[in-house]
Protein backbone atom coordinates (compact mmCIF):
# COMPACT_ATOMS: atom_id res chain seq x y z
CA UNK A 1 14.12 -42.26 22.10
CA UNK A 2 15.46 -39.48 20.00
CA UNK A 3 15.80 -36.12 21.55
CA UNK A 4 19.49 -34.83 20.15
CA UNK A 5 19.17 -31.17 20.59
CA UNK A 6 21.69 -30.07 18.15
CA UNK A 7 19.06 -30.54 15.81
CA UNK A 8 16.70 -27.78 14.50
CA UNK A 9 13.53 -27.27 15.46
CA UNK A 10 11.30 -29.16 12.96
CA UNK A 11 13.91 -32.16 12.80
CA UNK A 12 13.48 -32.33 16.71
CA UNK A 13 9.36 -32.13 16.53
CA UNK A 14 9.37 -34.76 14.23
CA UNK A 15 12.34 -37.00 15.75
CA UNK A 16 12.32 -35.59 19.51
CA UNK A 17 11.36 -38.15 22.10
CA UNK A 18 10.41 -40.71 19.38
CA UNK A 19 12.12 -43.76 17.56
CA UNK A 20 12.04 -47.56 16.85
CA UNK A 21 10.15 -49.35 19.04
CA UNK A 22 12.45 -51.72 21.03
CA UNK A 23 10.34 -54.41 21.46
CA UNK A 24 8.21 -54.78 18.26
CA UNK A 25 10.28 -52.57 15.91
CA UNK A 26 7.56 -50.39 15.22
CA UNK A 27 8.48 -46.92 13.40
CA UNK A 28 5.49 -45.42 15.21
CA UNK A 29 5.15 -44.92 18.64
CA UNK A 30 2.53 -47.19 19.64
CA UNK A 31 -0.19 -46.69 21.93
CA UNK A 32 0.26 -48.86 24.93
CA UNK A 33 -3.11 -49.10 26.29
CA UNK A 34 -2.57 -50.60 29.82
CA UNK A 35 -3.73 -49.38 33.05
CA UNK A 36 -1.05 -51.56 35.34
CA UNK A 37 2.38 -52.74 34.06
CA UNK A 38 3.99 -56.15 35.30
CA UNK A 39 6.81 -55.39 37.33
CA UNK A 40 7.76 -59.23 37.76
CA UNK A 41 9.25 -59.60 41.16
CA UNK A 42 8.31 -58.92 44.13
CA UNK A 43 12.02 -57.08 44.83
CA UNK A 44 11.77 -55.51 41.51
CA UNK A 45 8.16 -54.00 42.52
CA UNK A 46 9.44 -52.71 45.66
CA UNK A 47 12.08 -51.07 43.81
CA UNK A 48 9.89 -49.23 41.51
CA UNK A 49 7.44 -48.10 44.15
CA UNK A 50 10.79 -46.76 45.88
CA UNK A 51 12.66 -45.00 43.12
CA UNK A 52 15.11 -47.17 43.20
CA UNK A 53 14.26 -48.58 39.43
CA UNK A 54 13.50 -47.58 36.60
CA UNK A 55 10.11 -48.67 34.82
CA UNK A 56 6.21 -48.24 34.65
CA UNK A 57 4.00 -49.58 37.24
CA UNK A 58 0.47 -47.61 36.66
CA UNK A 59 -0.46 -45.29 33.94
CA UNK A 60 -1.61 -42.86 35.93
CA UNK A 61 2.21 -42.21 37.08
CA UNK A 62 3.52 -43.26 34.01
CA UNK A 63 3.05 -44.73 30.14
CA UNK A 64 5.64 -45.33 27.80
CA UNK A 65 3.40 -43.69 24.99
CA UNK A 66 3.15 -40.27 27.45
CA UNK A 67 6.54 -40.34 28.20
CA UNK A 68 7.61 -40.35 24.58
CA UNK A 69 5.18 -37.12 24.31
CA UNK A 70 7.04 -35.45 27.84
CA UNK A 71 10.61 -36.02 25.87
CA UNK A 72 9.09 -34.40 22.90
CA UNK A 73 8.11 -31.39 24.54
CA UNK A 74 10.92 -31.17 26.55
CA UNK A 75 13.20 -31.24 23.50
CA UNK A 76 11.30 -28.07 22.18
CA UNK A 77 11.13 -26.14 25.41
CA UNK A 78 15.06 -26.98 25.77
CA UNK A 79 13.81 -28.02 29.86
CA UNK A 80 15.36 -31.01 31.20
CA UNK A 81 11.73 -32.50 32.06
CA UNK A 82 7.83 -32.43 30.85
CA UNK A 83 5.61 -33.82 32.79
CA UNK A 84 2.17 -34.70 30.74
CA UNK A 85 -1.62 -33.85 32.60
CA UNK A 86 -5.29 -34.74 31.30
CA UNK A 87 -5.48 -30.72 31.00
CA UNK A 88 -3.96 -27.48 30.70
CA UNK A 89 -5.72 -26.62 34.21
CA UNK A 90 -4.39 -29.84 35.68
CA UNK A 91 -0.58 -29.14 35.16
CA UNK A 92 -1.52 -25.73 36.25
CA UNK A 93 -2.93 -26.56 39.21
CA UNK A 94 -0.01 -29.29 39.82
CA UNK A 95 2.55 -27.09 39.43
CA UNK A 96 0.98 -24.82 42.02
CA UNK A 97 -0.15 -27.62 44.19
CA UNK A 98 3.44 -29.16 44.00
CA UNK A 99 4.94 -25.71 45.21
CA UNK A 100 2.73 -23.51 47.06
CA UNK A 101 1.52 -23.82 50.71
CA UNK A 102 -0.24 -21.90 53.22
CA UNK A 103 1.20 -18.27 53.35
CA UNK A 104 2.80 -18.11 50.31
CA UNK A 105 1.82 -15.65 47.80
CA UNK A 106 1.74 -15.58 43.95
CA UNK A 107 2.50 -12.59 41.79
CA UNK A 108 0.55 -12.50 38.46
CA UNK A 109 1.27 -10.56 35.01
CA UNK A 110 -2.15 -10.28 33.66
CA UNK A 111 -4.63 -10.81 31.98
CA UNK A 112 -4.87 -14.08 32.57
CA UNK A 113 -6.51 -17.54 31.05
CA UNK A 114 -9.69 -16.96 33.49
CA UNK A 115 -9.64 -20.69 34.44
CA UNK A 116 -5.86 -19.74 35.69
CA UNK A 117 -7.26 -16.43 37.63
CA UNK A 118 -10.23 -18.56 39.04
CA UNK A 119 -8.02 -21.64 40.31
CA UNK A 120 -5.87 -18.36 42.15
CA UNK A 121 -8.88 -17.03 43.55
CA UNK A 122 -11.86 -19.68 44.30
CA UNK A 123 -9.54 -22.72 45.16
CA UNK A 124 -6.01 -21.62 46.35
CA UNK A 125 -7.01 -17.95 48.59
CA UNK A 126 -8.85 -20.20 50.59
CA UNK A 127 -6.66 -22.63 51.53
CA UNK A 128 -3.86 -19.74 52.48
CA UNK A 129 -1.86 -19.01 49.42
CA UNK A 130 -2.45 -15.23 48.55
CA UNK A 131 -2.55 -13.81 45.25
CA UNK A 132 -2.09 -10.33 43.83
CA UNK A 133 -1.96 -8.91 40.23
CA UNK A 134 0.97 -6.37 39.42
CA UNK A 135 2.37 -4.62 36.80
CA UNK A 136 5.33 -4.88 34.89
CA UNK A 137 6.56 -2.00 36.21
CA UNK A 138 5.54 -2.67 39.91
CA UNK A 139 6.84 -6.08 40.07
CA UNK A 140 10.61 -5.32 41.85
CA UNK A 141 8.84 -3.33 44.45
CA UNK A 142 5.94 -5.43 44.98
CA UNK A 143 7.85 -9.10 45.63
CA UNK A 144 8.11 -10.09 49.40
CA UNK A 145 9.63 -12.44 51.29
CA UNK A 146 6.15 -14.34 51.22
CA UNK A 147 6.07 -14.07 47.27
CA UNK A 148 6.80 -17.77 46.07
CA UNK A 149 5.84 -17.18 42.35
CA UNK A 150 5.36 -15.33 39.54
CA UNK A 151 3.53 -16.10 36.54
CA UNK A 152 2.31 -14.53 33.09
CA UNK A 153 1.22 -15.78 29.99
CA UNK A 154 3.16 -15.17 26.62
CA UNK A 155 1.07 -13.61 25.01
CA UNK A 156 -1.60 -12.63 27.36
CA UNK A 157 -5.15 -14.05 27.18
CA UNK A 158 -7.27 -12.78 25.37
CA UNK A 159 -5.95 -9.26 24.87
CA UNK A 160 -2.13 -10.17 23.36
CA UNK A 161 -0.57 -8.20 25.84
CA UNK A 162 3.57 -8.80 25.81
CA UNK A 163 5.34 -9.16 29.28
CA UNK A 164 9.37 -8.80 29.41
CA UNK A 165 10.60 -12.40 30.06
CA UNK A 166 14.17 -11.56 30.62
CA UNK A 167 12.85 -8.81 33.44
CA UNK A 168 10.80 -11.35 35.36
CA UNK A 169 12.96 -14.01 34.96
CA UNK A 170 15.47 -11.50 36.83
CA UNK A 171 13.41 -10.30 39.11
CA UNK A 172 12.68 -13.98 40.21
CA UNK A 173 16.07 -14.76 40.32
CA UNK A 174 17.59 -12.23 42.31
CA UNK A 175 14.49 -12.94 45.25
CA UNK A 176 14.77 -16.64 44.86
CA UNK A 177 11.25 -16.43 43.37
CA UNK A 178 10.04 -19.40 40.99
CA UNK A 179 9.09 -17.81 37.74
CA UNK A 180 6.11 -19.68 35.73
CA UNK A 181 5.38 -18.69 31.89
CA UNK A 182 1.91 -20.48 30.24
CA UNK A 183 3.23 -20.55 26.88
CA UNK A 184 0.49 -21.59 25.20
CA UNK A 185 -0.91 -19.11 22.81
CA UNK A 186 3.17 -19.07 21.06
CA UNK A 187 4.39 -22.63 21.54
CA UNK A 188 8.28 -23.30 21.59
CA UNK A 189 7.89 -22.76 17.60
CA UNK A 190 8.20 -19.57 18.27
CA UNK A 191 8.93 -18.16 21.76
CA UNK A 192 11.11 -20.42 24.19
CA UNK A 193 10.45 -18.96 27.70
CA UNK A 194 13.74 -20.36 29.28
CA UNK A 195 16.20 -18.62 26.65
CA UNK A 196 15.14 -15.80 28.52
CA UNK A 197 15.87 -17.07 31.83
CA UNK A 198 12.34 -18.60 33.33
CA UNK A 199 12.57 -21.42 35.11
CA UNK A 200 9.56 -23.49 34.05
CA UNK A 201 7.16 -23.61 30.85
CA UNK A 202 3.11 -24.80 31.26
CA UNK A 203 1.01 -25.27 27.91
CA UNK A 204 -2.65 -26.02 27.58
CA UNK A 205 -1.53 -28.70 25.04
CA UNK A 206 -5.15 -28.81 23.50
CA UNK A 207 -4.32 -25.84 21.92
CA UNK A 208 -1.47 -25.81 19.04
CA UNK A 209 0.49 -28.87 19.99
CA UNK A 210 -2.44 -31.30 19.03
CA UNK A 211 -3.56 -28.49 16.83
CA UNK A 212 -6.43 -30.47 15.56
CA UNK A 213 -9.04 -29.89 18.73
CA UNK A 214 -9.82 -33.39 18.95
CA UNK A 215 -8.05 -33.56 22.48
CA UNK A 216 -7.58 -32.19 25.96
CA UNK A 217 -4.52 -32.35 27.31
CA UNK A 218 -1.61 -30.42 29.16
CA UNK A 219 2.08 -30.13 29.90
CA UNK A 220 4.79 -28.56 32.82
CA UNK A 221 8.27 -28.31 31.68
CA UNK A 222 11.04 -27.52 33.74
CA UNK A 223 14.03 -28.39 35.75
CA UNK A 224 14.57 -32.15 36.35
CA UNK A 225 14.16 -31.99 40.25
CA UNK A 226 10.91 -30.10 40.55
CA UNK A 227 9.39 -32.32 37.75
CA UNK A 228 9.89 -35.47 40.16
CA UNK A 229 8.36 -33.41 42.65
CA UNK A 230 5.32 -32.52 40.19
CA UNK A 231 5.24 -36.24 39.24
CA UNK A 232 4.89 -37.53 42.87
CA UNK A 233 2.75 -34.60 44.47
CA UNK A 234 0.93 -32.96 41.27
CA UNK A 235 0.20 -35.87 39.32
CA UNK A 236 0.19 -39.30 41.71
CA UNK A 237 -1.39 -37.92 44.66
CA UNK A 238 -3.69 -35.32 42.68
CA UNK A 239 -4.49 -37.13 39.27
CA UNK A 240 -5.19 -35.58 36.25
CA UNK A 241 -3.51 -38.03 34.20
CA UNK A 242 -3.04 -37.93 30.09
CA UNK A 243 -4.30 -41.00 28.43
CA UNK A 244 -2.09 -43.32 26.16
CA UNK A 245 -4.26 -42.26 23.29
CA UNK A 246 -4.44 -38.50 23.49
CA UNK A 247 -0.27 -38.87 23.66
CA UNK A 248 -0.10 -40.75 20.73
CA UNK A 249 -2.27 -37.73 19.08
CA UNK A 250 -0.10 -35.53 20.46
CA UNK A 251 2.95 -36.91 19.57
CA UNK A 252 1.00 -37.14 15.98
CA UNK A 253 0.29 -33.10 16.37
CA UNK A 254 3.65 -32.17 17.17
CA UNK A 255 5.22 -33.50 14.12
CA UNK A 256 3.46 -30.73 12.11
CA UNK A 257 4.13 -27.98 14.52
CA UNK A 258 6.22 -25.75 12.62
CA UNK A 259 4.41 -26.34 9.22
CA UNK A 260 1.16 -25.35 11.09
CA UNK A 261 2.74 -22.57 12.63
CA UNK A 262 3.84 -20.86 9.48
CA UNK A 263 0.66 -20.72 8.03
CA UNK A 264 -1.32 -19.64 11.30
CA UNK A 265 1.20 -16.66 11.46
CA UNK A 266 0.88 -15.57 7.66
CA UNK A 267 -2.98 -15.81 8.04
CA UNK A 268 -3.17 -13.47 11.51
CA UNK A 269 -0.96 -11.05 10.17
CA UNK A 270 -2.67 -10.60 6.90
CA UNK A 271 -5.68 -10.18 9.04
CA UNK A 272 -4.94 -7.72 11.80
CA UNK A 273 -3.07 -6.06 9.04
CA UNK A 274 -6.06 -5.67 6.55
CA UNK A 275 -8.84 -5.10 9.44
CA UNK A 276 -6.85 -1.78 10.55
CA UNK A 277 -9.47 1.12 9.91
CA UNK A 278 -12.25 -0.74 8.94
CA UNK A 279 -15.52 1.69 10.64
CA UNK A 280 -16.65 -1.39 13.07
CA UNK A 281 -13.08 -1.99 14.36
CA UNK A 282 -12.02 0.58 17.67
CA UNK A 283 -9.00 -1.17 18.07
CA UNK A 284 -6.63 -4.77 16.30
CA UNK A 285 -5.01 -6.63 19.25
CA UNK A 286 -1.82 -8.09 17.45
CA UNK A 287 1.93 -7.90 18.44
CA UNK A 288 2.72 -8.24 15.08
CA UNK A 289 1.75 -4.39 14.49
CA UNK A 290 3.89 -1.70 14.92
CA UNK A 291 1.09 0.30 16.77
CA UNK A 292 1.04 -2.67 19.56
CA UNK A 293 2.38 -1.42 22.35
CA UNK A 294 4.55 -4.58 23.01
CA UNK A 295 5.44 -4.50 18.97
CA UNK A 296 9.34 -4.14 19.72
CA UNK A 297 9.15 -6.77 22.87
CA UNK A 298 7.82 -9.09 20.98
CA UNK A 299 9.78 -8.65 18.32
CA UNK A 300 12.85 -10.07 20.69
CA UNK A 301 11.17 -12.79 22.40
CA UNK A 302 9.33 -14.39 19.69
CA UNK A 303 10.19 -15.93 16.38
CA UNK A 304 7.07 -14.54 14.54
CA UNK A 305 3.91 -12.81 15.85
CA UNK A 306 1.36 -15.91 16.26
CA UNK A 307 -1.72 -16.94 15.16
CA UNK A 308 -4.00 -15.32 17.92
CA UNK A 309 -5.56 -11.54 17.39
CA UNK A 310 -8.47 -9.77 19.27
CA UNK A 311 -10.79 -7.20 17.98
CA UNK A 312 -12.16 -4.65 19.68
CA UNK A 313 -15.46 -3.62 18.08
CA UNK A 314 -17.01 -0.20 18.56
CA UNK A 315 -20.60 -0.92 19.06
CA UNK A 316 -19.79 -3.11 22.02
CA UNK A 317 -21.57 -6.27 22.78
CA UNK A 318 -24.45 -6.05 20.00
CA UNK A 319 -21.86 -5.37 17.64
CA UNK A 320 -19.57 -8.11 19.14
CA UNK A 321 -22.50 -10.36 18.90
CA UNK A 322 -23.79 -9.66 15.36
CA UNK A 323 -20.22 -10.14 13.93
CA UNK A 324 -20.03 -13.36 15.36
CA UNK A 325 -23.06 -14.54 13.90
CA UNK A 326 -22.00 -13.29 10.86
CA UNK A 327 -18.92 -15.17 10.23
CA UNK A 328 -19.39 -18.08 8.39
CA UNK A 329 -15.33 -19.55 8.17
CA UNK A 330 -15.18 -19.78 12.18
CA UNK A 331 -17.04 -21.80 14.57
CA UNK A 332 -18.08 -19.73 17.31
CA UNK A 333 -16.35 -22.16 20.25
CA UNK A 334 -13.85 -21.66 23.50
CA UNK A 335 -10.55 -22.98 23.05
CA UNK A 336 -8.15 -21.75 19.75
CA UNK A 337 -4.79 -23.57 18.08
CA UNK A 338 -6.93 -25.77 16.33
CA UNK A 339 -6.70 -26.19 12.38
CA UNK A 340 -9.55 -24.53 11.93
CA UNK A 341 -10.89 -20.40 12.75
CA UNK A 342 -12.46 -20.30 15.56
CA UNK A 343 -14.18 -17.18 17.16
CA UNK A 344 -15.20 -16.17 20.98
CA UNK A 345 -16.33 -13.30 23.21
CA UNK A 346 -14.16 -12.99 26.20
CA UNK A 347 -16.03 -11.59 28.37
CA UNK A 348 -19.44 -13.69 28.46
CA UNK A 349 -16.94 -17.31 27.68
CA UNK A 350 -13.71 -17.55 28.75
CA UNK A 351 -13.19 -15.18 31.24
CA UNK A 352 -17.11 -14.43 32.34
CA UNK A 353 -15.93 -15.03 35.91
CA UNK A 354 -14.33 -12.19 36.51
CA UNK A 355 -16.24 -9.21 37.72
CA UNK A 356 -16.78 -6.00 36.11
CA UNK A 357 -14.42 -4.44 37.72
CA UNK A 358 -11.82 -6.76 36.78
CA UNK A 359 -12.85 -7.22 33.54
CA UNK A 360 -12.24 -3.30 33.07
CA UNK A 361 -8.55 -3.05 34.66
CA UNK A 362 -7.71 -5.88 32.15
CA UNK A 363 -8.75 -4.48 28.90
CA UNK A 364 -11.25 -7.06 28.45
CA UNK A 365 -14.30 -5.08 27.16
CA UNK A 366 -17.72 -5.92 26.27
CA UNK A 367 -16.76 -5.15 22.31
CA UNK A 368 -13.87 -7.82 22.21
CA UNK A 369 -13.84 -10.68 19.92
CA UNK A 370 -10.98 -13.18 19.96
CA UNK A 371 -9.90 -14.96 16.65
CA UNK A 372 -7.96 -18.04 16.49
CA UNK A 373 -6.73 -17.79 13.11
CA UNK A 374 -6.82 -21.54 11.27
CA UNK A 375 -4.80 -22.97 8.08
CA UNK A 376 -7.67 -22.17 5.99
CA UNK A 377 -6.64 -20.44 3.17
CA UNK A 378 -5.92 -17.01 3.65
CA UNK A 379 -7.97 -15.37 1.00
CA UNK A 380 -11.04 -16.84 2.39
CA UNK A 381 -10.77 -16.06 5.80
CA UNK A 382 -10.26 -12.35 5.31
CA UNK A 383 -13.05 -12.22 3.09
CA UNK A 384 -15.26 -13.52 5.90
CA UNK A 385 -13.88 -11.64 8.64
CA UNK A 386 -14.38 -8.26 6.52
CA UNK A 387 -17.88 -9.21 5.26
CA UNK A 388 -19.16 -9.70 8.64
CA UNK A 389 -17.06 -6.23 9.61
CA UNK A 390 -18.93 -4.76 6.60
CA UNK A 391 -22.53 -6.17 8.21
CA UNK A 392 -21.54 -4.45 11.44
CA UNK A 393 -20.78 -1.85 10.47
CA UNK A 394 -23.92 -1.32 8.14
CA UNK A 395 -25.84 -1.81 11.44
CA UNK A 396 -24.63 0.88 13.32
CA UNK A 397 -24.74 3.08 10.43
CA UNK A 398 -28.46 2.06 10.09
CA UNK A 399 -29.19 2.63 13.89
């Protein structure tokens, strides 16, 4: 399997945890659609189940095809590890299953994935592990000696909020605190948590890596010695596993990352750029503006600005609702990365969980719309972002 990482980053997302296949010579990695491997002994299955060799025994540990995806993403992350889920929320909750126990507490950077903030809150308070929500600029004074973790997204979701890696990645080092960055909305095309000193990397790996939203799937990359922890605790005991199938898709995905990348960036920026000051628009959520008040963060941790952007409509929820109606280029559906636009509301989809009050202190308003910006071509999709802008707009002038 190739994975030299003196190679740049498209050579390594083609090339990275991929090559000849030993036994059939196949330049594709193939699918190897087994449930059970044959270990051939009885001492050599004994072994395996041990640790003491080195194979595959049941795919729900372990599949040649997944493991060729793990390298991959390893290779981009620059982690010494991936381990592969079934979801984004199942390596999430592995990771936090795999490290947390009763009494600990986790530290959060929001706003968060609301899936992530409801697996804190309805499944892990209960069972002991507290949870609180900080600031940037409370976290040094609000870490204890119970604090086990902190974790943020890069960007935030769904309001593109930019948190200072290289601060919490201090902050957790100098308190022995394991520091957790969901990397999902930039992918290691263009932000790469652990150059900036975090210690392990989770993606929702429906999103841009298989970039074609014909998959679920998710990924934790980190340091080799927690991963085999993750591997035994997260994924054997708790399940969750990826499918041969949906790796080989990956795998498929990957190789395209930085091509797709390019053109989701050039297509949000013209966006949020051309949006600015249109009468139905109170606000562009975009760290690729200079009016973002992250504009000059993100400009250091990331590559280019991404292909995510929120607006913030005026007329609120009518107004949120009527736009998306409108829009005729995005498919109003959850999830984002894919090829193609697609459009949400926040607050009644992803993140309708969260009470009022909650929804408030994280910026998540009744007016917001979230745009995953596609590889459609960019003319287009402006046109039919500003048309239904213009019908909005219209509306409230007519009320």
């Amino acid at each position: 399997m190739s994975s030299d990482r003196r190679h740049r980053f498209a050579t390594r997302a083609v090339h990275g945890g991929q090559g000849t296949d030993p036994g059939t010579g196949a330049h594709a990695t193939p699918i190897y659609q087994t449930s059970t491997f044959s270990y051939g002994s009885h001492a050599r299955g004994a072994a395996l189940f041990a640790g003491e060799a080195e194979g595959y025994v049941y795919s729900r540990i372990g599949n040649p095809t997944t493991r060729a995806f793990e390298e991959k993403i390893a290779s981009l992350e620059g982690t010494e590890d991936a381990v592969a889920f079934g979801s984004g929320m199942g390596a999430i909750s592995a990771l936090m299953f795999t490290v947390l126990r009763p009494g600990d507490e986790v530290l959060t950077l929001g706003p968060l994935y609301g899936g992530t903030a409801g697996l804190l809150r309805d499944v892990l308070v209960p069972y002991g592990v507290r949870h609180r929500d900080v600031d940037d600029a409370e976290l040094a004074d609000a870490i204890t000696p119970a604090t086990r973790m902190i974790y943020l997204e890069t960007p935030t979701n769904p309001t593109l909020s930019i948190h200072d890696l290289g601060h919490v990645a201090a902050m957790g080092r100098s308190h022995g605190v394991l520091t957790v960055a969901d990397n999902t909305f930039s992918t290691p095309y263009l932000t790469r948590p652990l150059e900036h000193g975090i210690d392990v990397v989770v993606h929702s790996a429906t999103k841009y890596l298989g970039g074609h939203g014909d998959l679920i799937a998710g990924v934790v990359a980190g340091p080799a010695e927690l991963l085999q922890e993750v591997r035994a605790h997260g994924l054997r005991h708790v399940g969750s596993a990826l499918g041969p199938f949906e790796s080989f898709l990956l795998l498929r995905g990957c190789k395209t990352l930085a091509l797709r990348m390019e053109r989701h960036c050039d297509n949000a920026e013209r966006v949020a750029r051309s949006v600015q000051g249109h009468p139905a628009v109170a606000k562009v959520h975009f760290p690729g503006l200079p009016e973002h008040p992250g504009h000059e963060l993100a400009k250091r941790q990331m590559d280019r600005f991404g292909g995510m952007l929120a607006l913030e409509l005026g007329g609120g929820a009518p107004a949120a609702a009527r736009f998306l109606d409108e829009l005729t280029l995005f498919t109003q559906a959850v999830s984002l990365g894919d090829v193609e636009s697609l459009a949400t509301h926040p607050a009644s989809t992803t993140h309708q969980l969260l009470d009022p009050a909650e929804l408030e202190r994280q910026g998540i308003t009744e007016g917001l719309v979230r745009l995953s910006i596609g590889i459609e071509d960019g003319d287009d999709l402006l046109e039919d972002v500003v048309r239904a802008l213009d019908v909005v707009a219209r509306a409230t002038v007519d009320v």
